[in-house]
Protein backbone atom coordinates (compact mmCIF):
# COMPACT_ATOMS: atom_id res chain seq x y z
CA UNK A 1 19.08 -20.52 -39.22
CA UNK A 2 18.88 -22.82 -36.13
CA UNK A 3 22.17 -23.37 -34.43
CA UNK A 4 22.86 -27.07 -32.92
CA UNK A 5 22.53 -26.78 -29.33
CA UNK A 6 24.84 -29.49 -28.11
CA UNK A 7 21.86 -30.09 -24.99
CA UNK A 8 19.25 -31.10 -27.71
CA UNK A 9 21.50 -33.88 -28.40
CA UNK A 10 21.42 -35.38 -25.11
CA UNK A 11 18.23 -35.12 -24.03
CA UNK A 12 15.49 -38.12 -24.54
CA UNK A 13 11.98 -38.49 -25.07
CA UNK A 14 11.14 -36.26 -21.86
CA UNK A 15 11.79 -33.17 -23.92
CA UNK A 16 8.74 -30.99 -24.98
CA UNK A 17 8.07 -28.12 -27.48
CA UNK A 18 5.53 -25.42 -26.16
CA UNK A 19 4.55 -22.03 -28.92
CA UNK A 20 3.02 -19.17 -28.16
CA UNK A 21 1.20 -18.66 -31.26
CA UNK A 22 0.68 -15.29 -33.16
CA UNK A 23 -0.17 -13.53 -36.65
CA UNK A 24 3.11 -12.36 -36.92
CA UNK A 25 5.62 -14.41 -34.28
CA UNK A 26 5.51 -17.59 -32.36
CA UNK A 27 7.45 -17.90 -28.98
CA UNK A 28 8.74 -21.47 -28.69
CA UNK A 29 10.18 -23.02 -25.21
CA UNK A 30 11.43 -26.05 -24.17
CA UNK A 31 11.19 -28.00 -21.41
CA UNK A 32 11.33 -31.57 -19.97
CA UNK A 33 9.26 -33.80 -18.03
CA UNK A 34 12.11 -35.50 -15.53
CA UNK A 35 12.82 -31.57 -14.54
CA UNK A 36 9.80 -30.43 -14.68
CA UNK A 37 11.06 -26.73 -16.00
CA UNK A 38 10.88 -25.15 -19.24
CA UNK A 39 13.05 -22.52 -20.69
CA UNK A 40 12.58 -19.59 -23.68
CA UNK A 41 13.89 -21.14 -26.75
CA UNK A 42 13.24 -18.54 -29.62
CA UNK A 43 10.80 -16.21 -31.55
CA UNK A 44 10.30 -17.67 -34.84
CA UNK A 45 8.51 -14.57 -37.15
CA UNK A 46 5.87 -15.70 -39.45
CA UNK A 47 5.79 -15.83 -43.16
CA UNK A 48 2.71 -13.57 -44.72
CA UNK A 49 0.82 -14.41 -41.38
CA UNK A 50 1.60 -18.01 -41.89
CA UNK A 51 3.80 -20.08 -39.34
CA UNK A 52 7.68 -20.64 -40.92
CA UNK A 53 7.27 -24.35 -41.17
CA UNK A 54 10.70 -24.83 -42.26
CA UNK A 55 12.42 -23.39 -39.12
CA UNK A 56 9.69 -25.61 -36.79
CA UNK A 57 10.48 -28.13 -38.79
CA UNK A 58 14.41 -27.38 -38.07
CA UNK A 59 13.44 -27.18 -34.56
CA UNK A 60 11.58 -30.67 -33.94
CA UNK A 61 14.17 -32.48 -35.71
CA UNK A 62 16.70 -30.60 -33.73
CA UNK A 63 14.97 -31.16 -30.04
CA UNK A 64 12.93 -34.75 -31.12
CA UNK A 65 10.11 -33.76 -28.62
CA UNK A 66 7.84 -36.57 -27.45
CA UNK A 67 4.69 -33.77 -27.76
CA UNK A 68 3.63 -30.14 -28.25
CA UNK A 69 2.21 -27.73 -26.31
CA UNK A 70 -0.02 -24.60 -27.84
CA UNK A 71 -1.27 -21.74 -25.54
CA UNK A 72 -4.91 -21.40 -26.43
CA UNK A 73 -6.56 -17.98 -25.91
CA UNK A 74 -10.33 -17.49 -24.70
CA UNK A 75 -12.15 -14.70 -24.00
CA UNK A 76 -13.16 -14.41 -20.32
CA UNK A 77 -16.46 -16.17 -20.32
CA UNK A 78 -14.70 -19.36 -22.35
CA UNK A 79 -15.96 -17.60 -25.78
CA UNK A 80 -13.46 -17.83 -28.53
CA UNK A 81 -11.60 -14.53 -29.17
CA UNK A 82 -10.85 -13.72 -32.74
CA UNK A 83 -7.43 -15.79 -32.62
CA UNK A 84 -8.83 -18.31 -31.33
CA UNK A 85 -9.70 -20.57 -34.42
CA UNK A 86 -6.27 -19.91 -35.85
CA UNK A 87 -4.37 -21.35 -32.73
CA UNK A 88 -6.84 -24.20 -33.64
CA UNK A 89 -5.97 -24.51 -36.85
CA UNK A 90 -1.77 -23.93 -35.83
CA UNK A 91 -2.20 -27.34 -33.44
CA UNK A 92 -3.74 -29.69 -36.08
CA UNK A 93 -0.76 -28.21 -38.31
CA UNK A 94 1.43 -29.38 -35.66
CA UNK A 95 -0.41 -32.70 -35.24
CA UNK A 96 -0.43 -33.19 -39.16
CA UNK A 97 2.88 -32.40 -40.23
CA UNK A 98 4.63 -34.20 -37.11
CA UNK A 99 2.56 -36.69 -36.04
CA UNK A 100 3.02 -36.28 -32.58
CA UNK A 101 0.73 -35.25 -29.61
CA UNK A 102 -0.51 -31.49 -29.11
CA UNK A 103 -1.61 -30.55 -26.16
CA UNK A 104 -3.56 -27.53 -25.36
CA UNK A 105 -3.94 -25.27 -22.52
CA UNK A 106 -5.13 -21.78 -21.74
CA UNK A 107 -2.75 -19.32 -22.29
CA UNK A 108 -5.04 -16.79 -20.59
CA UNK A 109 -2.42 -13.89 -19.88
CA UNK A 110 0.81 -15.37 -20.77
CA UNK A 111 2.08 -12.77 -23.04
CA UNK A 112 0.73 -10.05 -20.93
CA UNK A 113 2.49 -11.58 -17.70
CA UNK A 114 5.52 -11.92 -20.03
CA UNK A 115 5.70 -8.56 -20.83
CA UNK A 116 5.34 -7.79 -17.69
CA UNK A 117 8.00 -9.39 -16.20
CA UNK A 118 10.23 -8.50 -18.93
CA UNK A 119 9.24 -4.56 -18.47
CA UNK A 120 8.38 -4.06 -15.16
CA UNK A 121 10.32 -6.11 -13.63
CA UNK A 122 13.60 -6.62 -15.80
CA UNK A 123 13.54 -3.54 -17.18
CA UNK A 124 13.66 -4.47 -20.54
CA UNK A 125 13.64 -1.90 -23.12
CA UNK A 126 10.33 -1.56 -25.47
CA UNK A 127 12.22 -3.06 -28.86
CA UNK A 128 13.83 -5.79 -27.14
CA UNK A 129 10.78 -6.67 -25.29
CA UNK A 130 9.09 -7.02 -28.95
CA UNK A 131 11.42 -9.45 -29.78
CA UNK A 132 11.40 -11.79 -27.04
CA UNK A 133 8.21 -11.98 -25.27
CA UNK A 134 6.62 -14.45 -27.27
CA UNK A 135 9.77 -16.54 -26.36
CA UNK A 136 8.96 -16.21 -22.67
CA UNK A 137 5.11 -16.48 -22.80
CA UNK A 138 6.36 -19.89 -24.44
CA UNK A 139 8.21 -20.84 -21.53
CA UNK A 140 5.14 -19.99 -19.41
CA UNK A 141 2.80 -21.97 -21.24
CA UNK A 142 5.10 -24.95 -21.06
CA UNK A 143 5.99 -24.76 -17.69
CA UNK A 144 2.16 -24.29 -16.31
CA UNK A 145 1.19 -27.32 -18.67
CA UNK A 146 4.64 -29.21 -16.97
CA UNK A 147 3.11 -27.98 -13.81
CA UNK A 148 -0.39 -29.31 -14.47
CA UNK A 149 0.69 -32.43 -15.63
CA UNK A 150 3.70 -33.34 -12.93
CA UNK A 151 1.97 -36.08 -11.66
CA UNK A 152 0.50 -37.72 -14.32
CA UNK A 153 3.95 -39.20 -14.88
């Protein structure tokens, strides 16, 4: 169930989704363009391997994002990895379903930096970290893809 966050309601078209896509979880963040930050939002767990549409869906109505971003995942010579056509497929979902504009950008580490930060750094114990790395790997998709594209506003 998605609780109303009374900030979704006040925010404008500057508002973004990012995911950090997975088999069994996506990490979603949000961020905006006038601030240029992005915070962890939540892990949504997947259905049989399949994204939970309904609680997106819950989600994009609840934030009204102008676009998406997806973390895409490459091997390190640009090669797809075996994700890698299933993040594809996740972002024309996105694009199909919502008709609005998903943008991609290399995730390369994200969820390993995330897990980092949470363990190493935070301390965060091993089954909390499963729950909310995704979340955070979300926020640092979206905030390098804010980062990338601070100027182009």
């Amino acid at each position: 169930m998605v609780k109303k966050d009374p900030l979704a309601e006040k925010l404008n078209s500057d508002t973004y989704l990012g995911f950090d896509f997975g088999n069994k979880k996506i990490g979603l963040a949000v961020g905006q363009t006038t601030t240029s930050m992005a915070s962890p939002l939540q892990t949504i767990r997947s259905i049989s391997q399949k994204p939970n549409w309904e609680l997106i869906s819950q989600l994009i109505k609840q934030w009204q994002p102008s676009g998406l971003v997806v973390g895409i995942s490459k091997q390190a010579d640009g090669t797809d990895n075996p994700i890698t056509p299933k993040m594809l497929k996740f972002c024309r979902q996105l694009e199909g379903r919502y008709n609005l504009p998903v943008f991609q950008i290399d995730e390369a580490f994200s969820t390993f930096e995330a897990k980092q930060m949470l363990f190493d750094d935070l301390k965060v114990s091993a089954g909390k970290l499963w729950d909310v790395q995704d979340q955070l790997a979300a926020q640092l998709i979206l905030q390098s893809w804010l980062n990338q594209n601070k100027y182009d506003r």
